[in-house]
PDB file of N, CA and C in Angstrom:
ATOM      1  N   UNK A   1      17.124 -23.392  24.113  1.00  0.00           N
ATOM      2  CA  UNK A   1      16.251 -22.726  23.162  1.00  0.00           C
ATOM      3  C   UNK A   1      16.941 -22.698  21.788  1.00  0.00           C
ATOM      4  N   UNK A   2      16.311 -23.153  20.736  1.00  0.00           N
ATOM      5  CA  UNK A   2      16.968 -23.160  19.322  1.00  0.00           C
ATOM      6  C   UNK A   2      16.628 -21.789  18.975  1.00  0.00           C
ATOM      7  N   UNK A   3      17.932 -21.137  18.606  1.00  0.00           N
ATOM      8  CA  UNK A   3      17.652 -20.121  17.871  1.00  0.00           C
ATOM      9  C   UNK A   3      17.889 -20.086  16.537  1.00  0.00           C
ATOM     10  N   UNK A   4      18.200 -21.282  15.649  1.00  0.00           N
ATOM     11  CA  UNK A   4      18.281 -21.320  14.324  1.00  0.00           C
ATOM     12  C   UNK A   4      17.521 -20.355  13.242  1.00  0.00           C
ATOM     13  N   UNK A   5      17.846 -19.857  12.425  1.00  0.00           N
ATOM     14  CA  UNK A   5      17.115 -18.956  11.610  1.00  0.00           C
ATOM     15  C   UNK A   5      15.616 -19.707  10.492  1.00  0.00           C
ATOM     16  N   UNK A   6      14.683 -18.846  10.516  1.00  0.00           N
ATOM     17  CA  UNK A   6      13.726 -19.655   9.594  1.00  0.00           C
ATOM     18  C   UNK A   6      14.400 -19.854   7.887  1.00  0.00           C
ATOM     19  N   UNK A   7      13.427 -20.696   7.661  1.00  0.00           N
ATOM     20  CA  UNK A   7      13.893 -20.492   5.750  1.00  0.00           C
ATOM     21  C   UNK A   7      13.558 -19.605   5.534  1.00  0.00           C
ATOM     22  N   UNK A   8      14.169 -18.858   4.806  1.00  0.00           N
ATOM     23  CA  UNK A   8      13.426 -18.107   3.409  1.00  0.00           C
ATOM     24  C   UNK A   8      12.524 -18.865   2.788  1.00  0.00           C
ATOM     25  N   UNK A   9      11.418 -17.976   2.792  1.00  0.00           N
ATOM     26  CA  UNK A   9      10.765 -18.446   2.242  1.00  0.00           C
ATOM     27  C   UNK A   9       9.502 -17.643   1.477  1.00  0.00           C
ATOM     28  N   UNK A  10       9.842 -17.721   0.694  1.00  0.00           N
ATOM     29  CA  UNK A  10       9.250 -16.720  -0.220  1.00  0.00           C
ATOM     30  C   UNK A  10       7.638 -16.875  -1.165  1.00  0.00           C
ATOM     31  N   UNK A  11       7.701 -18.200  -0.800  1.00  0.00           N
ATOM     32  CA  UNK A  11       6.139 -19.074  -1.836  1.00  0.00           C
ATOM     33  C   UNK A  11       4.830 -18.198  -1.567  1.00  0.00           C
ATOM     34  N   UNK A  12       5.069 -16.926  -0.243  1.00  0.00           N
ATOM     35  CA  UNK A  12       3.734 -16.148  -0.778  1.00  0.00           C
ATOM     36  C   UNK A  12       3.967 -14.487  -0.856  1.00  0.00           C
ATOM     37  N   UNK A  13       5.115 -14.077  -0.882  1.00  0.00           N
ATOM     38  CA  UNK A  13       5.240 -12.701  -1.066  1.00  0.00           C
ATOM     39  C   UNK A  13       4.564 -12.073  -1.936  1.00  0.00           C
ATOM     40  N   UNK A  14       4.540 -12.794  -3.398  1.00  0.00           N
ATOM     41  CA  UNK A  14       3.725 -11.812  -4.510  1.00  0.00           C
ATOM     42  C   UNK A  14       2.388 -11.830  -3.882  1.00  0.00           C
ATOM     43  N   UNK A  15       1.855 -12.864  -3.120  1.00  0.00           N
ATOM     44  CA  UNK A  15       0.050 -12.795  -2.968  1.00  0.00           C
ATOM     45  C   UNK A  15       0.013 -11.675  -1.927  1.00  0.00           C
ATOM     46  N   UNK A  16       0.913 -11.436  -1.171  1.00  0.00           N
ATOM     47  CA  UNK A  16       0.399 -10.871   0.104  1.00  0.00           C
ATOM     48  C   UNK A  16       1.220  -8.855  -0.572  1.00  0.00           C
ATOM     49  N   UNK A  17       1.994  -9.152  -1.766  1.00  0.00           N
ATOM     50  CA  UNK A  17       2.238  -8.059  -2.267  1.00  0.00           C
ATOM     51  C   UNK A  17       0.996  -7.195  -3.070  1.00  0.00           C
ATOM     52  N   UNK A  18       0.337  -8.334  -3.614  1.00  0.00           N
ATOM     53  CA  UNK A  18      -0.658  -8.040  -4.473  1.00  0.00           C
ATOM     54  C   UNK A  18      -1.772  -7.735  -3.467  1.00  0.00           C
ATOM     55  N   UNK A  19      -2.032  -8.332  -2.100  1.00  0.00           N
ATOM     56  CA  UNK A  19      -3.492  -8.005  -1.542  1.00  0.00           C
ATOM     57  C   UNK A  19      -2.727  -6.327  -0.943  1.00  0.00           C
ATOM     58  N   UNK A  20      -1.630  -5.842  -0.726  1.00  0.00           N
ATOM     59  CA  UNK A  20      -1.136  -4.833  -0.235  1.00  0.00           C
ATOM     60  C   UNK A  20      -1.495  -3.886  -1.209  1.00  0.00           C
ATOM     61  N   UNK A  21      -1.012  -4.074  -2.212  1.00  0.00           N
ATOM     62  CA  UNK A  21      -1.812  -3.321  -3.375  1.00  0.00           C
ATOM     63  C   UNK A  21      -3.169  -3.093  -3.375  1.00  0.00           C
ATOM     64  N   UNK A  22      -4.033  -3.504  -3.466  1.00  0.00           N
ATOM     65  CA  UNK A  22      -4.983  -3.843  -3.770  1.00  0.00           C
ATOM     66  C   UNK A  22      -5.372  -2.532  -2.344  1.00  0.00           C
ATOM     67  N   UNK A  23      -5.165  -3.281  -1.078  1.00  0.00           N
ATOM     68  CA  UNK A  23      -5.665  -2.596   0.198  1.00  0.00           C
ATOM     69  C   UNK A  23      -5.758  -1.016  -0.107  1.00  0.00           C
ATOM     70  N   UNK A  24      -4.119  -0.743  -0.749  1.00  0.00           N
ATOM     71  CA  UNK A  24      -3.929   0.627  -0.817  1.00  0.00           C
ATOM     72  C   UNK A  24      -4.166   1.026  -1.372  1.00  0.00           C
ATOM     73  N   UNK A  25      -4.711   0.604  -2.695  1.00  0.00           N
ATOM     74  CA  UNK A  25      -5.484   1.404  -3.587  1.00  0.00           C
ATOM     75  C   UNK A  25      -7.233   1.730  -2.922  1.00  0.00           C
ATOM     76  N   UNK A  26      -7.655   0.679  -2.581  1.00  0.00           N
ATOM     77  CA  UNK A  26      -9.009   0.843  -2.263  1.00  0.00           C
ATOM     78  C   UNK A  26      -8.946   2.031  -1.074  1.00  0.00           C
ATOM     79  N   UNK A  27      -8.135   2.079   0.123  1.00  0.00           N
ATOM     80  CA  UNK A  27      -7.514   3.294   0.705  1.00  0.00           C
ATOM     81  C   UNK A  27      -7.753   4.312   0.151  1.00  0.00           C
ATOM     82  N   UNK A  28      -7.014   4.887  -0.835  1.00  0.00           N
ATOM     83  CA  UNK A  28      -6.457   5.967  -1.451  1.00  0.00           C
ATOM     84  C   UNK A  28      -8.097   6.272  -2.119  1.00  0.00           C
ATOM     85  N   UNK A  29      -8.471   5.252  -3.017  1.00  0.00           N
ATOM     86  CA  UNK A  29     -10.313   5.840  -3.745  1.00  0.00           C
ATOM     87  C   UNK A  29     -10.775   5.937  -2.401  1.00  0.00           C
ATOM     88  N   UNK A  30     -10.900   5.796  -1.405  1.00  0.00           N
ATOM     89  CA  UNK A  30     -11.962   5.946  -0.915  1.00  0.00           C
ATOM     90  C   UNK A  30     -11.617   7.708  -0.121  1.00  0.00           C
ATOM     91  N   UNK A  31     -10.502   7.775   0.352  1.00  0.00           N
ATOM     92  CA  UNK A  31     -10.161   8.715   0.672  1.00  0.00           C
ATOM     93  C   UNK A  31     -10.130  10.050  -0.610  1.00  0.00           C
ATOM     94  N   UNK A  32     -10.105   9.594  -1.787  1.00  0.00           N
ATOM     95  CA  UNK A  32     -10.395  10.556  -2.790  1.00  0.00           C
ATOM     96  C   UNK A  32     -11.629  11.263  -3.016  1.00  0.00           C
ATOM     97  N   UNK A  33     -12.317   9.858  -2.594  1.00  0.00           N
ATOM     98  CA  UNK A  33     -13.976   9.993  -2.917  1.00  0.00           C
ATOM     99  C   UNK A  33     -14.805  10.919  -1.237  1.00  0.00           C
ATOM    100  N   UNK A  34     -13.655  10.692  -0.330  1.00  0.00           N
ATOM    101  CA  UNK A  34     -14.163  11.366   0.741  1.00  0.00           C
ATOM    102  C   UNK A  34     -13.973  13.219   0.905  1.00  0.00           C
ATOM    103  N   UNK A  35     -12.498  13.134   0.303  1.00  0.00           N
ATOM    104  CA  UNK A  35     -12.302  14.819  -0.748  1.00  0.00           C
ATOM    105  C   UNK A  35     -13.019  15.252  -1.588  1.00  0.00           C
ATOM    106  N   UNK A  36     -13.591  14.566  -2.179  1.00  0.00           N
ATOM    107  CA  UNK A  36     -14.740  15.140  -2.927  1.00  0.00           C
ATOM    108  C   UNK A  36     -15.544  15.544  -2.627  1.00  0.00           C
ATOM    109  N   UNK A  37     -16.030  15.072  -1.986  1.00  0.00           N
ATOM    110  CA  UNK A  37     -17.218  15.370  -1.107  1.00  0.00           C
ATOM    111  C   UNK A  37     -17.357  16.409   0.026  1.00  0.00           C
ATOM    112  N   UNK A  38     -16.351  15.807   0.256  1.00  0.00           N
ATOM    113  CA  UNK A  38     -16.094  17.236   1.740  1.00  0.00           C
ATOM    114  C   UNK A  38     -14.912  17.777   2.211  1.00  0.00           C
ATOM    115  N   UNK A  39     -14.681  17.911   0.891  1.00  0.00           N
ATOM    116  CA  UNK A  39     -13.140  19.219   0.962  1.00  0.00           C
ATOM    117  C   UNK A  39     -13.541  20.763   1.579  1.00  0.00           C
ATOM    118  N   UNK A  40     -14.722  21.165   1.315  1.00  0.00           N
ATOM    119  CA  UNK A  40     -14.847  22.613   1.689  1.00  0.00           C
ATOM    120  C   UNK A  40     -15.334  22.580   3.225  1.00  0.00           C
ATOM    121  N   UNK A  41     -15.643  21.465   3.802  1.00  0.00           N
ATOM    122  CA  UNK A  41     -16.060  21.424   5.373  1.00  0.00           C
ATOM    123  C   UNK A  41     -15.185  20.974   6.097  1.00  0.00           C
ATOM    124  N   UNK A  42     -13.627  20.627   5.406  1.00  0.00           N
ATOM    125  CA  UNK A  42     -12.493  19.878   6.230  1.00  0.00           C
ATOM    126  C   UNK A  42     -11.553  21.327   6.384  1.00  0.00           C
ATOM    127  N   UNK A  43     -10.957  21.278   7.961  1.00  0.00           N
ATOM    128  CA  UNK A  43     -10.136  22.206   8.379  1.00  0.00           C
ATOM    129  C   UNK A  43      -8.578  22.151   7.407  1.00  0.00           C
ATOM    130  N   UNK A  44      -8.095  23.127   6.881  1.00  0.00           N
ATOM    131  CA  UNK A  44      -7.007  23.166   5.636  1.00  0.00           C
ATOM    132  C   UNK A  44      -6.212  22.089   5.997  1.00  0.00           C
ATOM    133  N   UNK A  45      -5.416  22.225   7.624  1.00  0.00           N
ATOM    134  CA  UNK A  45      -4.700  21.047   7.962  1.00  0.00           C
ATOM    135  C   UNK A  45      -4.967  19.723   8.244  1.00  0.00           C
ATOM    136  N   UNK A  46      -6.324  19.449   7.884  1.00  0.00           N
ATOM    137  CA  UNK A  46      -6.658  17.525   7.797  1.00  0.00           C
ATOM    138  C   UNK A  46      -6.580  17.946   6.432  1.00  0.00           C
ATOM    139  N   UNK A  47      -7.166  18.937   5.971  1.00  0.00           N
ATOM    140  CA  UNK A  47      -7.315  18.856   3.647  1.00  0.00           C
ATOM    141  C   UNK A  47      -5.241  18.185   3.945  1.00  0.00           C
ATOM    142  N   UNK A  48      -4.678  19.109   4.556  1.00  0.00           N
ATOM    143  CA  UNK A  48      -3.339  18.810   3.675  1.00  0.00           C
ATOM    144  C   UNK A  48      -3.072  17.671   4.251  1.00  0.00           C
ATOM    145  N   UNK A  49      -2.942  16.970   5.338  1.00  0.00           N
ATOM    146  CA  UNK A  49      -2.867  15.886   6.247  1.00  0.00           C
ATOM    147  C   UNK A  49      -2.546  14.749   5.227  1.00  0.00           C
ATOM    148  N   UNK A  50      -4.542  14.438   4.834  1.00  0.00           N
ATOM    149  CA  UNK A  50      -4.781  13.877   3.772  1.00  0.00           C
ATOM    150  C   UNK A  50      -4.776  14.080   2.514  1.00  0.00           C
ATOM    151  N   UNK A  51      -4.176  15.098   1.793  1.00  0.00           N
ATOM    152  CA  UNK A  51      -3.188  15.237   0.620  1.00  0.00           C
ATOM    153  C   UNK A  51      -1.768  14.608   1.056  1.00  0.00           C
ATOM    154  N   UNK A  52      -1.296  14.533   1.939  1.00  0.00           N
ATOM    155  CA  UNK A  52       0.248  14.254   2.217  1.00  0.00           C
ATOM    156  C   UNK A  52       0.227  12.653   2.172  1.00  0.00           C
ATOM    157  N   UNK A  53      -1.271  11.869   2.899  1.00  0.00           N
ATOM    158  CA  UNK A  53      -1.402  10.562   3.080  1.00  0.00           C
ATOM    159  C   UNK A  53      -1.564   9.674   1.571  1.00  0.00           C
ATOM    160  N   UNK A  54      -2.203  10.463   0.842  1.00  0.00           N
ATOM    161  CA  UNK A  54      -2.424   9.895  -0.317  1.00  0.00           C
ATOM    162  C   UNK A  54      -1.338   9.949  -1.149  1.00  0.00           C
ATOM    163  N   UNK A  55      -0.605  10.989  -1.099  1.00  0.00           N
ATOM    164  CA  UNK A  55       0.470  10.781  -1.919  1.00  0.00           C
ATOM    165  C   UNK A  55       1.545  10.142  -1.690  1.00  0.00           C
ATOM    166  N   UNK A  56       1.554   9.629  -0.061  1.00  0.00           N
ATOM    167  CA  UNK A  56       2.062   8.824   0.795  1.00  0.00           C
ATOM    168  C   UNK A  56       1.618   7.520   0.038  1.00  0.00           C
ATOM    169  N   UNK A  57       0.305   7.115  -0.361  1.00  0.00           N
ATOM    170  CA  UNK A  57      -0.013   5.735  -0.763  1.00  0.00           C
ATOM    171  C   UNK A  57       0.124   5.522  -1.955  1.00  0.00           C
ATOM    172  N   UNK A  58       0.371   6.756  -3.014  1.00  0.00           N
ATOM    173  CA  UNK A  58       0.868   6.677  -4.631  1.00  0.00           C
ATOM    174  C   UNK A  58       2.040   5.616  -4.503  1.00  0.00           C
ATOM    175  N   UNK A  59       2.923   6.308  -3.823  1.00  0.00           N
ATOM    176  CA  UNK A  59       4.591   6.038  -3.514  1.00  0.00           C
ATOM    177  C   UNK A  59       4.345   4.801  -2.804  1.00  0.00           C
ATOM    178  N   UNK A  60       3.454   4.586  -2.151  1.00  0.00           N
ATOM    179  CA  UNK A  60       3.378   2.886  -1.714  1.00  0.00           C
ATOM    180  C   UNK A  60       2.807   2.229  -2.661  1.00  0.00           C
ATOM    181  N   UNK A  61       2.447   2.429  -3.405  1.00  0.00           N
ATOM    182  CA  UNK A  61       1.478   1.500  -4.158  1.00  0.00           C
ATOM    183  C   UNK A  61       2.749   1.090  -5.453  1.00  0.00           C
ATOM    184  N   UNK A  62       3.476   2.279  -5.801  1.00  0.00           N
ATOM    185  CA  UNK A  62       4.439   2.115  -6.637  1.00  0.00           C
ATOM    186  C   UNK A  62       5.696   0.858  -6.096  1.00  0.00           C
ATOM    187  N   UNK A  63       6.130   1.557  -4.918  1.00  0.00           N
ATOM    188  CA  UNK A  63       6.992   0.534  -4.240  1.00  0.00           C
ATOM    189  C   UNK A  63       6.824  -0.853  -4.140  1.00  0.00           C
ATOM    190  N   UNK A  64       5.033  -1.070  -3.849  1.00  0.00           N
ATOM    191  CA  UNK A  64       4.730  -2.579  -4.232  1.00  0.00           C
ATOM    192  C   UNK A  64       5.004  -3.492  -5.042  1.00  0.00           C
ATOM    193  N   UNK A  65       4.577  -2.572  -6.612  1.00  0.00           N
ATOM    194  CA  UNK A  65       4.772  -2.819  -7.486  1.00  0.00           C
ATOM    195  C   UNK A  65       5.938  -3.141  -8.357  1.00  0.00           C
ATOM    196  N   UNK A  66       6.628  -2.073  -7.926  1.00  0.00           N
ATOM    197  CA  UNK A  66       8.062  -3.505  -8.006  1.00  0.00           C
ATOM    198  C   UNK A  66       8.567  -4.088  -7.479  1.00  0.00           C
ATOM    199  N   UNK A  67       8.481  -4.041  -5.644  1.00  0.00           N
ATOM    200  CA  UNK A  67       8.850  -5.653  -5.566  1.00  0.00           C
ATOM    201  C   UNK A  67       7.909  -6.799  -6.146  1.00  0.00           C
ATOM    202  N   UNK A  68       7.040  -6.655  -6.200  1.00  0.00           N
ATOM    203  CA  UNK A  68       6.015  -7.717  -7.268  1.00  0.00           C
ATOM    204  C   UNK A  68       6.713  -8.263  -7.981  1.00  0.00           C
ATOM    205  N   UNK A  69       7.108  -6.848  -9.219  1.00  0.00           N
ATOM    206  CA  UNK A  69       7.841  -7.584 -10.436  1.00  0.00           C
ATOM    207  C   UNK A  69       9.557  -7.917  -9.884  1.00  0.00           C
ATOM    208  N   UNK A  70       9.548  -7.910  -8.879  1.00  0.00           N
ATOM    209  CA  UNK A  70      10.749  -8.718  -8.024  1.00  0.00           C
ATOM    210  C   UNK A  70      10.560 -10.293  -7.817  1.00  0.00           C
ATOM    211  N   UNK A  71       9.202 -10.778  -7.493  1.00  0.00           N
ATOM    212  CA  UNK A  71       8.952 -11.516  -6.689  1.00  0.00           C
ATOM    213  C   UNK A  71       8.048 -12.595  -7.358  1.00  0.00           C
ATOM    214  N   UNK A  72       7.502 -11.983  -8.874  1.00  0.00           N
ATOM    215  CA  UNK A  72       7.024 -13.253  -9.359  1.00  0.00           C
ATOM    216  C   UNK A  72       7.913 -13.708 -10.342  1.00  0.00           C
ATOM    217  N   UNK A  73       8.902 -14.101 -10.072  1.00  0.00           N
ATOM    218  CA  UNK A  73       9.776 -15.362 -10.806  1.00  0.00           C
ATOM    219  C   UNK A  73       9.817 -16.418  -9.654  1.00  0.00           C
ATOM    220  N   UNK A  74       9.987 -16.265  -8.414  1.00  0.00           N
ATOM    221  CA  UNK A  74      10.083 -16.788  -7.431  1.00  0.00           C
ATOM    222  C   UNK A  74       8.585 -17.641  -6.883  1.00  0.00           C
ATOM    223  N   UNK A  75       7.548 -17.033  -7.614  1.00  0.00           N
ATOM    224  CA  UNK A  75       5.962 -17.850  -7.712  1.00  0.00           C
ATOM    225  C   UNK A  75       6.202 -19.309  -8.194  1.00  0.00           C
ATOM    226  N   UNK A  76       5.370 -20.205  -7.264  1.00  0.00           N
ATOM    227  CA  UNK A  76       5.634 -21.515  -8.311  1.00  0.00           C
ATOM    228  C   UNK A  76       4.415 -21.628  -8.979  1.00  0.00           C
TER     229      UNK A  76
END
């Protein structure tokens, strides 16, 4: 069995960084837009649940974002 290591290979990190983005933002609006709506009929501990998740996806969305600007010099 070859266990040789793969290449590095990096030719799609920014795309699949950028659709990660993208995912988590659309995430985060939609879950905003679902607080809006029905914050006063959600039990306090899903309200905070999903306050904790979203701010969970700020901090991801940020983290993306710079490996991005990590990762497109490496774009061909």
């Amino acid at each position: 069995m070859n266990m040789a290591p793969k290449p590095d290979d990096r030719s799609n990190n920014a795309a699949r960084l950028r659709e990660s983005i993208q995912n988590t933002q659309d995430n985060l609006r939609e879950s905003e837009d679902y607080l809006d709506e029905h914050a006063e009929e959600i039990a306090p501990s899903e309200l905070n649940a999903l306050k904790q998740k979203n701010s969970n996806r700020q901090s991801a969305i940020s983290g993306f974002e710079n490996e991005l600007e990590d990762e497109e010099p490496f774009e061909s």
